[in-house]
N, C-alpha and C. Protein backbone atom coordinates (compact mmCIF):
# COMPACT_ATOMS: atom_id res chain seq x y z
N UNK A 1 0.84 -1.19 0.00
CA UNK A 1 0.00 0.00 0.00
C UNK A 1 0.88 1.25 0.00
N UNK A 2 0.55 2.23 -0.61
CA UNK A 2 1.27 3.41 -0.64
C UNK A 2 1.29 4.58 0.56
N UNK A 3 2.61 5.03 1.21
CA UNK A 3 2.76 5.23 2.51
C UNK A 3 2.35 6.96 2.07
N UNK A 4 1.88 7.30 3.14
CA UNK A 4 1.60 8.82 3.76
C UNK A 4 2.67 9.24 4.22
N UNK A 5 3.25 10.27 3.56
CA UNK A 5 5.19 10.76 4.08
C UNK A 5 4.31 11.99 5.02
N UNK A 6 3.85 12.99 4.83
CA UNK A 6 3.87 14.39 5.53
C UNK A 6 2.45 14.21 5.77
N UNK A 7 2.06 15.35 6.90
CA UNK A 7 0.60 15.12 7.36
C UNK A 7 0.86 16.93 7.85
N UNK A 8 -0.88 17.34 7.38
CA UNK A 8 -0.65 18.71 8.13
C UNK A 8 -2.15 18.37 8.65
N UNK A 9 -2.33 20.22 9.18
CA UNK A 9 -3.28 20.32 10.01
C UNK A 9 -3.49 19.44 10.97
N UNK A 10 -2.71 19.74 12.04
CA UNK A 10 -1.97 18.63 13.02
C UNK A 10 -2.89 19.06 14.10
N UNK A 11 -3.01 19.97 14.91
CA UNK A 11 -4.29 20.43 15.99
C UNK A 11 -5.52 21.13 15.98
N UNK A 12 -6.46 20.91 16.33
CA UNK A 12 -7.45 21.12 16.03
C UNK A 12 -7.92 22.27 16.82
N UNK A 13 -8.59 23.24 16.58
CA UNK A 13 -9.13 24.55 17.39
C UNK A 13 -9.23 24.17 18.91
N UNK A 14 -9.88 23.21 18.99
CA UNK A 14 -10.53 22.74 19.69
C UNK A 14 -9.40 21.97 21.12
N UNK A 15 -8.05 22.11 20.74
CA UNK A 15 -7.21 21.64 21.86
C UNK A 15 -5.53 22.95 21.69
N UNK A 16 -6.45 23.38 22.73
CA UNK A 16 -5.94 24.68 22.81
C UNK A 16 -3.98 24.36 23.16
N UNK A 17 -3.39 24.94 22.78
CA UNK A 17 -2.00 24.89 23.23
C UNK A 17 -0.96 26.60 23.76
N UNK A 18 -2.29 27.14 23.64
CA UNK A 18 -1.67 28.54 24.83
C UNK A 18 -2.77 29.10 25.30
N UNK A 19 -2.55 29.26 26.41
CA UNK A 19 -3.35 30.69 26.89
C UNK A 19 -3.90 29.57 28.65
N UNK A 20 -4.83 30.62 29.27
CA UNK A 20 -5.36 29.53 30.59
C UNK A 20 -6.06 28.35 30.64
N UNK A 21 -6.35 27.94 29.09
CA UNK A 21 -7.62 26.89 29.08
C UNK A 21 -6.61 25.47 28.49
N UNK A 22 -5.40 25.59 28.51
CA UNK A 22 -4.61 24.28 28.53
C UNK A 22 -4.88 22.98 29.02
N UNK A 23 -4.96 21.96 28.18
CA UNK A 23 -5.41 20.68 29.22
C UNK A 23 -4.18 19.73 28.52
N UNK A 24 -3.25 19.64 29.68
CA UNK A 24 -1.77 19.05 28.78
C UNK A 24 -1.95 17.37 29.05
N UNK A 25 -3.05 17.18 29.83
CA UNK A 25 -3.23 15.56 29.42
C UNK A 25 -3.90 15.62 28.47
N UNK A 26 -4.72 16.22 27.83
CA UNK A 26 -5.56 16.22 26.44
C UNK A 26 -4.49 16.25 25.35
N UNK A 27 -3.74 16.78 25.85
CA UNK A 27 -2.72 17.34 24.80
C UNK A 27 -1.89 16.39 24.43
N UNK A 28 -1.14 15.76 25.61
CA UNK A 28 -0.14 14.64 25.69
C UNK A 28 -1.13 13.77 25.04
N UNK A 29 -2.34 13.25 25.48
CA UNK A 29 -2.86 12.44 25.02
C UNK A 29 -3.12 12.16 23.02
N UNK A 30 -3.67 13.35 23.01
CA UNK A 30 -3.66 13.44 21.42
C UNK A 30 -1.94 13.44 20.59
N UNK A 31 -1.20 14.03 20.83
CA UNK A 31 0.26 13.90 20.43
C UNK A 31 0.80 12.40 20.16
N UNK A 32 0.53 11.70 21.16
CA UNK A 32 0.56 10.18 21.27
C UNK A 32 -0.33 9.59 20.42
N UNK A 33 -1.54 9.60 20.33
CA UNK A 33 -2.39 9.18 19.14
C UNK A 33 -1.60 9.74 17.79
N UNK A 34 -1.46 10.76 17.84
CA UNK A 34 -1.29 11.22 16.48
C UNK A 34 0.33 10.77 15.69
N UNK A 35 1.38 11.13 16.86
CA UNK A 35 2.59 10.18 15.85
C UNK A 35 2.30 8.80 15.73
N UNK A 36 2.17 8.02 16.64
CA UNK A 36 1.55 6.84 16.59
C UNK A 36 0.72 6.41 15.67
N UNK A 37 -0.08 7.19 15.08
CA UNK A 37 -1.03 6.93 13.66
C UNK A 37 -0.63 7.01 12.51
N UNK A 38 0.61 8.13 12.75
CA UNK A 38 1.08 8.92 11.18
C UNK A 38 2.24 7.86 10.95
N UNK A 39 2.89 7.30 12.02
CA UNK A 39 3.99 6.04 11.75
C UNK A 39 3.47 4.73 11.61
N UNK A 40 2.44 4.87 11.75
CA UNK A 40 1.70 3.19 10.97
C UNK A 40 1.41 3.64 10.08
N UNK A 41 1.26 4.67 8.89
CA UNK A 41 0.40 4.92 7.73
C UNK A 41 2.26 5.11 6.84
N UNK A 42 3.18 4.95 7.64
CA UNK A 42 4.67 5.62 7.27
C UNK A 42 4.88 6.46 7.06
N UNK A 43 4.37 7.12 8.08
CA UNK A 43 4.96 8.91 8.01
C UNK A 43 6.60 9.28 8.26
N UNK A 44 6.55 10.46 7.64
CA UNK A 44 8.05 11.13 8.10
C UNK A 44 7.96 12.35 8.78
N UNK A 45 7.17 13.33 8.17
CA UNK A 45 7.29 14.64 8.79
C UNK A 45 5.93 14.79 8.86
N UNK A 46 5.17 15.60 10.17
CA UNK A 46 4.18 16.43 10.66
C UNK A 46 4.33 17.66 10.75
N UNK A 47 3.33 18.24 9.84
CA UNK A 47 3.65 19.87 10.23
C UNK A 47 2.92 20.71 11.14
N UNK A 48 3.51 21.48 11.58
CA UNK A 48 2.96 22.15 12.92
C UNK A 48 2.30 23.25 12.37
N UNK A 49 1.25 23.37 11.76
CA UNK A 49 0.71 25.11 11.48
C UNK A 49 -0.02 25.18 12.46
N UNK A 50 -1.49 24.79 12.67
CA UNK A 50 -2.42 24.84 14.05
C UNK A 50 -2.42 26.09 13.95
N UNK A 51 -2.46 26.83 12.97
CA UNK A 51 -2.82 28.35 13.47
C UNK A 51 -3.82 28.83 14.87
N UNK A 52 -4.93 28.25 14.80
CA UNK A 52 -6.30 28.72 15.65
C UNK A 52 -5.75 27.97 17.12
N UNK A 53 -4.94 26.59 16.90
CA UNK A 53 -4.88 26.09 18.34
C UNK A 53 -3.66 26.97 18.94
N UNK A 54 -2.58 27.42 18.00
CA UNK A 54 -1.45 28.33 18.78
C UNK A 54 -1.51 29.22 19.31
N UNK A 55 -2.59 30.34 18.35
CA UNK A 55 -2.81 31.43 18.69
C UNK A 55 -2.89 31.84 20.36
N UNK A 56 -2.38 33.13 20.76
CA UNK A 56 -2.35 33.64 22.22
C UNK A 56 -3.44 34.31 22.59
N UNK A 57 -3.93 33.57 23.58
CA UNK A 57 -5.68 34.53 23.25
C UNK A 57 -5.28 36.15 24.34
N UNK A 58 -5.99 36.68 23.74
CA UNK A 58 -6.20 38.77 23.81
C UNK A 58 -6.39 38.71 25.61
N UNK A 59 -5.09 39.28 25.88
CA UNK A 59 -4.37 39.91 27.33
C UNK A 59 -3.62 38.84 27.64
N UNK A 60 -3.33 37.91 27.29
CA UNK A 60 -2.47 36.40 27.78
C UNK A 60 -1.32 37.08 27.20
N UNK A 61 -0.63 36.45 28.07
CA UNK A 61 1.54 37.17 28.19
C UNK A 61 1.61 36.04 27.15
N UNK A 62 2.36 36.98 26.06
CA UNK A 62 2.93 36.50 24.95
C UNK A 62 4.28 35.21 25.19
N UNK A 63 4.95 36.09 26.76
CA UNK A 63 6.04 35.17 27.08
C UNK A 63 5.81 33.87 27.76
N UNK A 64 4.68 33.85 28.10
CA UNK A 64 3.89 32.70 28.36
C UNK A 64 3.68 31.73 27.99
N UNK A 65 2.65 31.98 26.32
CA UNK A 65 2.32 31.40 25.45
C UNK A 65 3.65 30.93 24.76
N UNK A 66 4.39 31.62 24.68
CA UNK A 66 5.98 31.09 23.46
C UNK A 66 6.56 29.92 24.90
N UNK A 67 6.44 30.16 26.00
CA UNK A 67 6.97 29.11 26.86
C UNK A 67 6.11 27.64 26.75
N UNK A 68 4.56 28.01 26.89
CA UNK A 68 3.53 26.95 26.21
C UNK A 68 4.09 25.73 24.93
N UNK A 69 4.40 26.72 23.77
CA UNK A 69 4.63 25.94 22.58
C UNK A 69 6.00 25.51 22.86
N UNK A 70 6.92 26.01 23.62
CA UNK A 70 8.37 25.29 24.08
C UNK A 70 8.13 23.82 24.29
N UNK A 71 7.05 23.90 25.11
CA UNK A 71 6.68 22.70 25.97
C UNK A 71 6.00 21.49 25.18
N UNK A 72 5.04 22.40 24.15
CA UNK A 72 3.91 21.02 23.58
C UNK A 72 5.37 20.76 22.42
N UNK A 73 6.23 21.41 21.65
CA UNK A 73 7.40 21.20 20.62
C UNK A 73 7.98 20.18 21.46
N UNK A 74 8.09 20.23 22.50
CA UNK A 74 9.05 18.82 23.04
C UNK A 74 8.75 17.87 23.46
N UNK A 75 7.73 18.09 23.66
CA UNK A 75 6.12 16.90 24.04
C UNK A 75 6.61 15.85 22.34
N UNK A 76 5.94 16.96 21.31
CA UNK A 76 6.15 16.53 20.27
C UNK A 76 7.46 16.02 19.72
N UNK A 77 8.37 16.41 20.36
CA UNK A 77 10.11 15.91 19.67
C UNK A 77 10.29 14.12 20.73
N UNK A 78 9.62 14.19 21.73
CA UNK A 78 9.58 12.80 22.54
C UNK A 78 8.92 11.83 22.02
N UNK A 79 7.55 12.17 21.14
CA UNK A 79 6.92 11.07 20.34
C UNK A 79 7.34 10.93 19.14
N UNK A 80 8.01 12.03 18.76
CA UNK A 80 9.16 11.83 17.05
C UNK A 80 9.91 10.75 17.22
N UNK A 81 10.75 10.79 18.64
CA UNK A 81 11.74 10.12 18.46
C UNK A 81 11.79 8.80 18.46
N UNK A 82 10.25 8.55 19.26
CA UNK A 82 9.97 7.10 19.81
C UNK A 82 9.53 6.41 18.64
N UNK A 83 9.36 7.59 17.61
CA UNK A 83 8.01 6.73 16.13
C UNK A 83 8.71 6.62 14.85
N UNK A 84 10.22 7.40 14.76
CA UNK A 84 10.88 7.56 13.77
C UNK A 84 10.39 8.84 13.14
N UNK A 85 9.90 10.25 13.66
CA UNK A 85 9.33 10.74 12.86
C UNK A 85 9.89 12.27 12.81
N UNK A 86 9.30 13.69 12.47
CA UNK A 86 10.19 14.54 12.48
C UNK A 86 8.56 15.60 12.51
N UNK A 87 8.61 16.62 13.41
CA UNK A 87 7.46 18.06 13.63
C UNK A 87 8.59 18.97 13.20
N UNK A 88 7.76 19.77 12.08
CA UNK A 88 7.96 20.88 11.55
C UNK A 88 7.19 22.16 11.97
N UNK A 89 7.65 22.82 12.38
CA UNK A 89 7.44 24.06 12.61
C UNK A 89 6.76 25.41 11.52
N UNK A 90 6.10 25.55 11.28
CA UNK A 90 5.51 26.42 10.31
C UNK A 90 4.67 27.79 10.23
N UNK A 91 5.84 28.70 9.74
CA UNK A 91 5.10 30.03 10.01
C UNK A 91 4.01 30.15 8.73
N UNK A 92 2.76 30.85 10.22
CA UNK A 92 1.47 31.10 9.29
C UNK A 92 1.22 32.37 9.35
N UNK A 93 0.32 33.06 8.32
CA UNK A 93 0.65 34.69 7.85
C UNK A 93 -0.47 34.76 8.89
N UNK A 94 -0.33 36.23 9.01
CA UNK A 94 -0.90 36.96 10.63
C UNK A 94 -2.60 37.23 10.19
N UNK A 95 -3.66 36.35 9.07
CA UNK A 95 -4.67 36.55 9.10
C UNK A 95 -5.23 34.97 9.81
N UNK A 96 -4.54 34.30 9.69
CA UNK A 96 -4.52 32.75 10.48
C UNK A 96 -4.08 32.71 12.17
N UNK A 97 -2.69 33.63 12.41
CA UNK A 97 -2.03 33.25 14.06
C UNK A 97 -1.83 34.83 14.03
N UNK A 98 -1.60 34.34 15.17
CA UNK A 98 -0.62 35.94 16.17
C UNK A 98 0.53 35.40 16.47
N UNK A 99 1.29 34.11 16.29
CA UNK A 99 2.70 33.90 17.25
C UNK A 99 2.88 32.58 15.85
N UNK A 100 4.52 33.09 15.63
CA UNK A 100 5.52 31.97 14.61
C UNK A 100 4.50 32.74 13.19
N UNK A 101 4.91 33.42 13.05
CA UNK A 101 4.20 34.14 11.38
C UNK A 101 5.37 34.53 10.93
N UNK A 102 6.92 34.08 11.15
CA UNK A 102 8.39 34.13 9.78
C UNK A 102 8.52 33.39 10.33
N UNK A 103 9.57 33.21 9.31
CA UNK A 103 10.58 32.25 9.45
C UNK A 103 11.58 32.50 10.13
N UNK A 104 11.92 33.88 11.10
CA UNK A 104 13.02 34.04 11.91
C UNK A 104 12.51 33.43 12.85
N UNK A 105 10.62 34.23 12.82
CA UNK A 105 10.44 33.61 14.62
C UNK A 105 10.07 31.80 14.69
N UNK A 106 10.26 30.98 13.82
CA UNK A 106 10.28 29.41 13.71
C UNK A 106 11.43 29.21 13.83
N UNK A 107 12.60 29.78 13.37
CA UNK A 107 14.01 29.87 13.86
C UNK A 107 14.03 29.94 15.85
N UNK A 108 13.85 31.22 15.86
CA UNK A 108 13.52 31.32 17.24
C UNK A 108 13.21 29.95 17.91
N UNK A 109 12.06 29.44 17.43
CA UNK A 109 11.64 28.82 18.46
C UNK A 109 12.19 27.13 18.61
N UNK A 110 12.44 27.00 17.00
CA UNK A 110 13.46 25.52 17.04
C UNK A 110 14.22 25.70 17.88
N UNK A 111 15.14 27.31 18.23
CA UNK A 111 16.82 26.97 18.80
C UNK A 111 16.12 26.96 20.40
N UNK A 112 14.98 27.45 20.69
CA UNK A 112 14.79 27.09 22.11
C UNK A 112 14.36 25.86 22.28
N UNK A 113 13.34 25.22 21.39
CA UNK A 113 13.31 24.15 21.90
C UNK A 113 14.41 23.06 21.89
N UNK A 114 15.65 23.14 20.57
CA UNK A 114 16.54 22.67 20.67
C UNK A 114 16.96 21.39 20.76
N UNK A 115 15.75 20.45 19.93
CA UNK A 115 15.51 18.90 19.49
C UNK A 115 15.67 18.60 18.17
N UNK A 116 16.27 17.76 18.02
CA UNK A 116 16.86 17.01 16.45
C UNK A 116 15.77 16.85 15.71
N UNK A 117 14.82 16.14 16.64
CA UNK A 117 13.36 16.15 16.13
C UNK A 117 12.41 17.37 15.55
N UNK A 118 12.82 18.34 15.48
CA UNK A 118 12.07 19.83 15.07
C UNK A 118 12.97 20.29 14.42
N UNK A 119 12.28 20.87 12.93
CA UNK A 119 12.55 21.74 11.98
C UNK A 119 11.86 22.66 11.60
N UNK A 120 11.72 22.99 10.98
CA UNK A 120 10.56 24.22 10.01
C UNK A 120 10.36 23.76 8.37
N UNK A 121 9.01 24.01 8.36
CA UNK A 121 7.85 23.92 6.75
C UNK A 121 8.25 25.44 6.84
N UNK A 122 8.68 25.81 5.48
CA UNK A 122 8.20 27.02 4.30
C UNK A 122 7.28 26.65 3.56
N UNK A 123 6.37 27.27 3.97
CA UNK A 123 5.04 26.97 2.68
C UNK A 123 4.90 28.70 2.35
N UNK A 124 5.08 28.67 0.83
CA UNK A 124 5.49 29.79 -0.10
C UNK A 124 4.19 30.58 0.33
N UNK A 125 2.83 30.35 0.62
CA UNK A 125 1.82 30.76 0.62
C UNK A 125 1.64 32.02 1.76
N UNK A 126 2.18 31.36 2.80
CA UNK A 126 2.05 32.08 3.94
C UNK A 126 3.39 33.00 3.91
N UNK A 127 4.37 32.87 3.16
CA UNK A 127 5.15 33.61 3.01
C UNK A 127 4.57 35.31 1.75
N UNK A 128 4.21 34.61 0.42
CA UNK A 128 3.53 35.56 0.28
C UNK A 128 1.80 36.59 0.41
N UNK A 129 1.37 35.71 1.28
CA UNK A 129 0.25 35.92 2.57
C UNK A 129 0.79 37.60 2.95
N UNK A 130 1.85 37.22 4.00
CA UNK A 130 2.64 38.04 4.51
C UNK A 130 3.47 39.48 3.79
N UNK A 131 3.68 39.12 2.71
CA UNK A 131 4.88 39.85 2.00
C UNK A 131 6.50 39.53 2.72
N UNK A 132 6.54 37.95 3.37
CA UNK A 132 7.57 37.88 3.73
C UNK A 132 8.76 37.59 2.53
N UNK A 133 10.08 37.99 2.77
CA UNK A 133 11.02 37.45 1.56
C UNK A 133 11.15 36.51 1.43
N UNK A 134 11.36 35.65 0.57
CA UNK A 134 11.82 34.02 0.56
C UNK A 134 13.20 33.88 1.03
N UNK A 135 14.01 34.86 0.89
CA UNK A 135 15.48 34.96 1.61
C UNK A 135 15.38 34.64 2.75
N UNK A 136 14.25 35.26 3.25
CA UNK A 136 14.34 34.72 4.90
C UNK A 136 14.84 33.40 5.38
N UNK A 137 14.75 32.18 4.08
CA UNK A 137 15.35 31.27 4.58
C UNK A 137 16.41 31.05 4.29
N UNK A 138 17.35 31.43 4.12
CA UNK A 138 18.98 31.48 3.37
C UNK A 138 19.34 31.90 5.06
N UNK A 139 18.48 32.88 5.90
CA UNK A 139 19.22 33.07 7.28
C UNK A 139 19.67 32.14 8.41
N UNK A 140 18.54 30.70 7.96
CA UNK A 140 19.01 29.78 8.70
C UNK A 140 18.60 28.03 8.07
N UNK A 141 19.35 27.85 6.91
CA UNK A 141 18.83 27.26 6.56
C UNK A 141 18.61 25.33 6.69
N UNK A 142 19.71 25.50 8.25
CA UNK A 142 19.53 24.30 8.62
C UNK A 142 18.19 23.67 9.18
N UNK A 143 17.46 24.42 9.19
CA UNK A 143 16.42 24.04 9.86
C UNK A 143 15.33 23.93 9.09
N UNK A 144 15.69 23.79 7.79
CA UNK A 144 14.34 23.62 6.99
C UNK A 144 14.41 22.17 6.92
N UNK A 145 13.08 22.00 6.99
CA UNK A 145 13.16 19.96 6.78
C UNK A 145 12.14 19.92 5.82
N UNK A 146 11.12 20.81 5.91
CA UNK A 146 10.01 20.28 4.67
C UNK A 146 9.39 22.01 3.75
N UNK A 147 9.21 21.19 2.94
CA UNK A 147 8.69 23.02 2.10
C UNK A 147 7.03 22.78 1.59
N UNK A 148 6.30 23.48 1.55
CA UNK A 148 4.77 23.64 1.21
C UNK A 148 4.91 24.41 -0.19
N UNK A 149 4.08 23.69 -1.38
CA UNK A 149 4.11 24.42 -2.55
C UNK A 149 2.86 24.89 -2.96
N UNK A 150 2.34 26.21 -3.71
CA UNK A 150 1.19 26.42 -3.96
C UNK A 150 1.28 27.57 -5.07
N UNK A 151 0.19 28.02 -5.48
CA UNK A 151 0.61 29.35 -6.64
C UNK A 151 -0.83 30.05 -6.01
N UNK A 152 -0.75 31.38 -7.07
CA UNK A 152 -1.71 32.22 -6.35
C UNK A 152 -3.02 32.14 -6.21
N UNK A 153 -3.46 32.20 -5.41
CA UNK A 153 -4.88 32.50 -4.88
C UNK A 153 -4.48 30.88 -4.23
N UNK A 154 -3.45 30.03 -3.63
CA UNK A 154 -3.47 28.89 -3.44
C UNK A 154 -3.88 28.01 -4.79
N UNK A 155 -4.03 28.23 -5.79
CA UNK A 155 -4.21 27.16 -6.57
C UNK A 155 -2.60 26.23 -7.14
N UNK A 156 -2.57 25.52 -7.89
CA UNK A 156 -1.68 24.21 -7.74
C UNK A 156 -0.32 25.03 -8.33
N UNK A 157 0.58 24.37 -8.00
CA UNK A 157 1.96 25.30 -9.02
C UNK A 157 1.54 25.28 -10.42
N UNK A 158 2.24 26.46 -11.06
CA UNK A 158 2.43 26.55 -12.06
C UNK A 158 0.93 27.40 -12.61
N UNK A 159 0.35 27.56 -11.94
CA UNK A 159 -1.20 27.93 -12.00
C UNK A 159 -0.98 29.69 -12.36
N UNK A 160 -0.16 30.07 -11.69
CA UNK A 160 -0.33 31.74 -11.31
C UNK A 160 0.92 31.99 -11.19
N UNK A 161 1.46 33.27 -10.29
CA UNK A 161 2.69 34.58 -10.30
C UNK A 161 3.33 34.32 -9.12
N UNK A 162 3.47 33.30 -8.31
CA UNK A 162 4.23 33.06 -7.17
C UNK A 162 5.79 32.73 -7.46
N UNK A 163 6.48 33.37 -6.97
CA UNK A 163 7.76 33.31 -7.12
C UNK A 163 8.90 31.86 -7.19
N UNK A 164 8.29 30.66 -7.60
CA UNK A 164 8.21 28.97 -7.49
C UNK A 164 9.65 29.12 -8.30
N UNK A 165 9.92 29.63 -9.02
CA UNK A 165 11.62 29.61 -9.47
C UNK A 165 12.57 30.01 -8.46
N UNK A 166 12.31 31.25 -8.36
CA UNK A 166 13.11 31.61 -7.01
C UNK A 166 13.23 31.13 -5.85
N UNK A 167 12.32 30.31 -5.11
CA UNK A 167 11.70 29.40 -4.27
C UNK A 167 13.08 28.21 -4.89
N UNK A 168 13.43 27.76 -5.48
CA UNK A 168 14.02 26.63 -6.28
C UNK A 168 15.37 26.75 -6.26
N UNK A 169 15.27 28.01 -6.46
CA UNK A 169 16.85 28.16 -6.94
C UNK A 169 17.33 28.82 -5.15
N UNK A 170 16.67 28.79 -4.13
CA UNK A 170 17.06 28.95 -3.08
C UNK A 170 17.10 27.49 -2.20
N UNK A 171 16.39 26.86 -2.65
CA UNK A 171 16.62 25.27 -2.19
C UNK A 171 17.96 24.85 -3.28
N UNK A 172 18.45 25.20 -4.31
CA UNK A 172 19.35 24.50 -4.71
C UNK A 172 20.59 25.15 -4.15
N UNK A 173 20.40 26.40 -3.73
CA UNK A 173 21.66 27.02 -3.18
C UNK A 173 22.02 26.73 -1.64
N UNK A 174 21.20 26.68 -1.12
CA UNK A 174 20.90 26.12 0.77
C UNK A 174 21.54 24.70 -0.03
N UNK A 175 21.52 23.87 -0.90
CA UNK A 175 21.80 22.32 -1.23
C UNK A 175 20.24 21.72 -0.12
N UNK A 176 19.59 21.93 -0.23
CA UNK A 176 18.30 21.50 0.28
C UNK A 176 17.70 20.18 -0.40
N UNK A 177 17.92 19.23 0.41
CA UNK A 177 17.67 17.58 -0.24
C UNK A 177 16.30 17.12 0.47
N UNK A 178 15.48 17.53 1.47
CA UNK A 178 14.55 17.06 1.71
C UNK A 178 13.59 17.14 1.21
N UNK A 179 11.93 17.10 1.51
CA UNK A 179 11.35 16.28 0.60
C UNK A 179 9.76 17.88 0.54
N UNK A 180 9.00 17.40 -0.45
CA UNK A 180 8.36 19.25 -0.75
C UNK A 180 6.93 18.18 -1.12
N UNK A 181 6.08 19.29 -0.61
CA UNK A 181 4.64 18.75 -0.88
C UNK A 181 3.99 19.89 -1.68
N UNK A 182 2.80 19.48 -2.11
CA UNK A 182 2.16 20.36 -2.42
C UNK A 182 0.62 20.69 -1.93
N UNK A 183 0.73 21.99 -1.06
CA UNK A 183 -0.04 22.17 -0.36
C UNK A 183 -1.08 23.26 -0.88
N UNK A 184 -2.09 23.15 -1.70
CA UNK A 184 -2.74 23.58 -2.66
C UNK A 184 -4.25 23.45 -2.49
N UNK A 185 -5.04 24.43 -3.48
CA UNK A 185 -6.93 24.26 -3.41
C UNK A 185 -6.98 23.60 -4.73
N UNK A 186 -6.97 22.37 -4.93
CA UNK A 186 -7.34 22.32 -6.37
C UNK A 186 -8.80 22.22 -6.66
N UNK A 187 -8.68 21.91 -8.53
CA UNK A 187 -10.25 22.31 -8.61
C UNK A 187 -11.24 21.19 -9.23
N UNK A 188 -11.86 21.21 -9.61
CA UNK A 188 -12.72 19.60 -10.21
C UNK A 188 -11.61 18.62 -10.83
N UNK A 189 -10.74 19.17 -11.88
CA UNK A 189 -10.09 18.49 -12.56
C UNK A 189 -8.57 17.96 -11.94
N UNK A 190 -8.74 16.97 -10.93
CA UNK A 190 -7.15 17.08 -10.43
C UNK A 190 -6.68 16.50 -11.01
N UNK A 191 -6.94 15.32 -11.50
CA UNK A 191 -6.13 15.21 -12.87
C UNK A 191 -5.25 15.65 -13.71
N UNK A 192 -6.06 16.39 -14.29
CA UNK A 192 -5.07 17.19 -15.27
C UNK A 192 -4.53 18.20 -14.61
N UNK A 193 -5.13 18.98 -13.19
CA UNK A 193 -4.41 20.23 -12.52
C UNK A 193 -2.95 19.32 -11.91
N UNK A 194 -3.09 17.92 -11.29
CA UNK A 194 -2.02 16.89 -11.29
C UNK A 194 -0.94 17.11 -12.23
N UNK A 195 -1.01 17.18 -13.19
CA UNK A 195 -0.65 16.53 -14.39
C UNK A 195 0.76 17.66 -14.54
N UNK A 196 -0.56 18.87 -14.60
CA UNK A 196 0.61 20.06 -15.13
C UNK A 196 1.50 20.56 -14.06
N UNK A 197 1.25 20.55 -12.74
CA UNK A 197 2.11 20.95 -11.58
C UNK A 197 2.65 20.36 -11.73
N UNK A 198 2.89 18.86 -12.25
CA UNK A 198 3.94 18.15 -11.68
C UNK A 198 4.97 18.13 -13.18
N UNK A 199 4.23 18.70 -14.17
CA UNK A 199 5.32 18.98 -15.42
C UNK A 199 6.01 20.37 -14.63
N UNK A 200 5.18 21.03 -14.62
CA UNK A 200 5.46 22.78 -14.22
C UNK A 200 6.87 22.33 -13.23
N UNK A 201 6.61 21.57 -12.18
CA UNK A 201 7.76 21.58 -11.42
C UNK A 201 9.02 20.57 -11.82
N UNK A 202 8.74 20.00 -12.46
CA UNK A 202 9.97 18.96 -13.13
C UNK A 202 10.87 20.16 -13.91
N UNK A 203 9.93 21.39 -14.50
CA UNK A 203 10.99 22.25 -15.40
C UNK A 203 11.74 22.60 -14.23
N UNK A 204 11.59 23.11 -13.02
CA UNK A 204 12.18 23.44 -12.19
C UNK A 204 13.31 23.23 -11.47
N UNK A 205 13.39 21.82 -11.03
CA UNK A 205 13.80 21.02 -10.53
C UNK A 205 14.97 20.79 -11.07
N UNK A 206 14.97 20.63 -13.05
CA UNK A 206 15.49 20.97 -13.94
C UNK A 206 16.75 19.46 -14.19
């Protein structure tokens, strides 16, 4: 059967990971279900966006909440290690989160949590969401483990004006060997929207 490498949308609104309404046996509990599931299906990497579950809810100490995600990141780097697996870190543009929206501050927060098991997702989207640079990752680029691909308005590569060359030619300069999904809205026809992303990016790839 054909294995499931990457898995997103990893927490659900609904299991909060900052602010006073924390329930870290809920938490521990689901973390454990979840590498545990994604390494029987043969997973490799989980990505961490959870925008709505990260978020710091309005008057909660920011230094708080970044101590919070210290905690559930290593929660998560303890069930990586036990499952063979790897949590990526992923900045989401500031209409999704309030906390980890660049790639400095996913930098940031890998070197505190400071586990083999944690890297960072670039997904191009939330980068140009943001108007962040794609350089941003040339600043640290050991820590990229997985990349998110999409074109504009989110539709499939090759679709629209997203900067997917440049994106390319910064993974070939970092020497960036790990592995890229495509994290996209497609539309009735995936098929053929299949078809051409995956020509579109073979020119690339080159």
């Amino acid at each position: 059967r054909p294995h499931v490498r990457a898995f997103n949308a990893f927490v659900p609104s609904t299991v909060r990971l900052t602010g006073n309404e924390v329930d870290w046996d809920l938490v521990e509990t689901y973390v454990e279900r979840a590498f545990r599931r994604a390494a029987a299906l043969g997973g490799k990497i989980i990505g961490f966006g959870s925008g709505a579950a990260r978020s710091v809810p309005e008057r909660f100490s920011r230094a708080m909440a970044w101590g919070q995600l210290v905690r559930f990141l290593n929660l998560c780097a303890d069930h990586a290690a036990r499952n063979g697996l790897m949590v990526t870190i992923e900045p989401v543009h500031k209409g999704e989160t309030n906390i980890i929206t660049t790639y400095p501050e996913a930098v940031q927060m890998a070197r505190d949590v400071a586990r083999d098991e944690v890297g960072i997702t670039a997904d191009i989207f939330h980068f140009m969401m943001d108007g962040e640079p794609l350089d941003d990752i040339m600043t640290a680029p050991e820590y990229l483990t997985h990349v998110h691909l999409a074109d504009t308005g989110r539709r499939y590569p090759g679709s629209g004006a997203y900067p997917l060359e440049r994106l390319f030619a910064i993974l070939r300069e970092i020497g960036y060997t790990g592995a890229v999904s495509i994290e996209c809205n497609w539309g009735e026809d995936l098929a053929g929207e299949s078809t051409r992303a995956l020509r579109f990016l073979r020119t690339l790839i080159g």
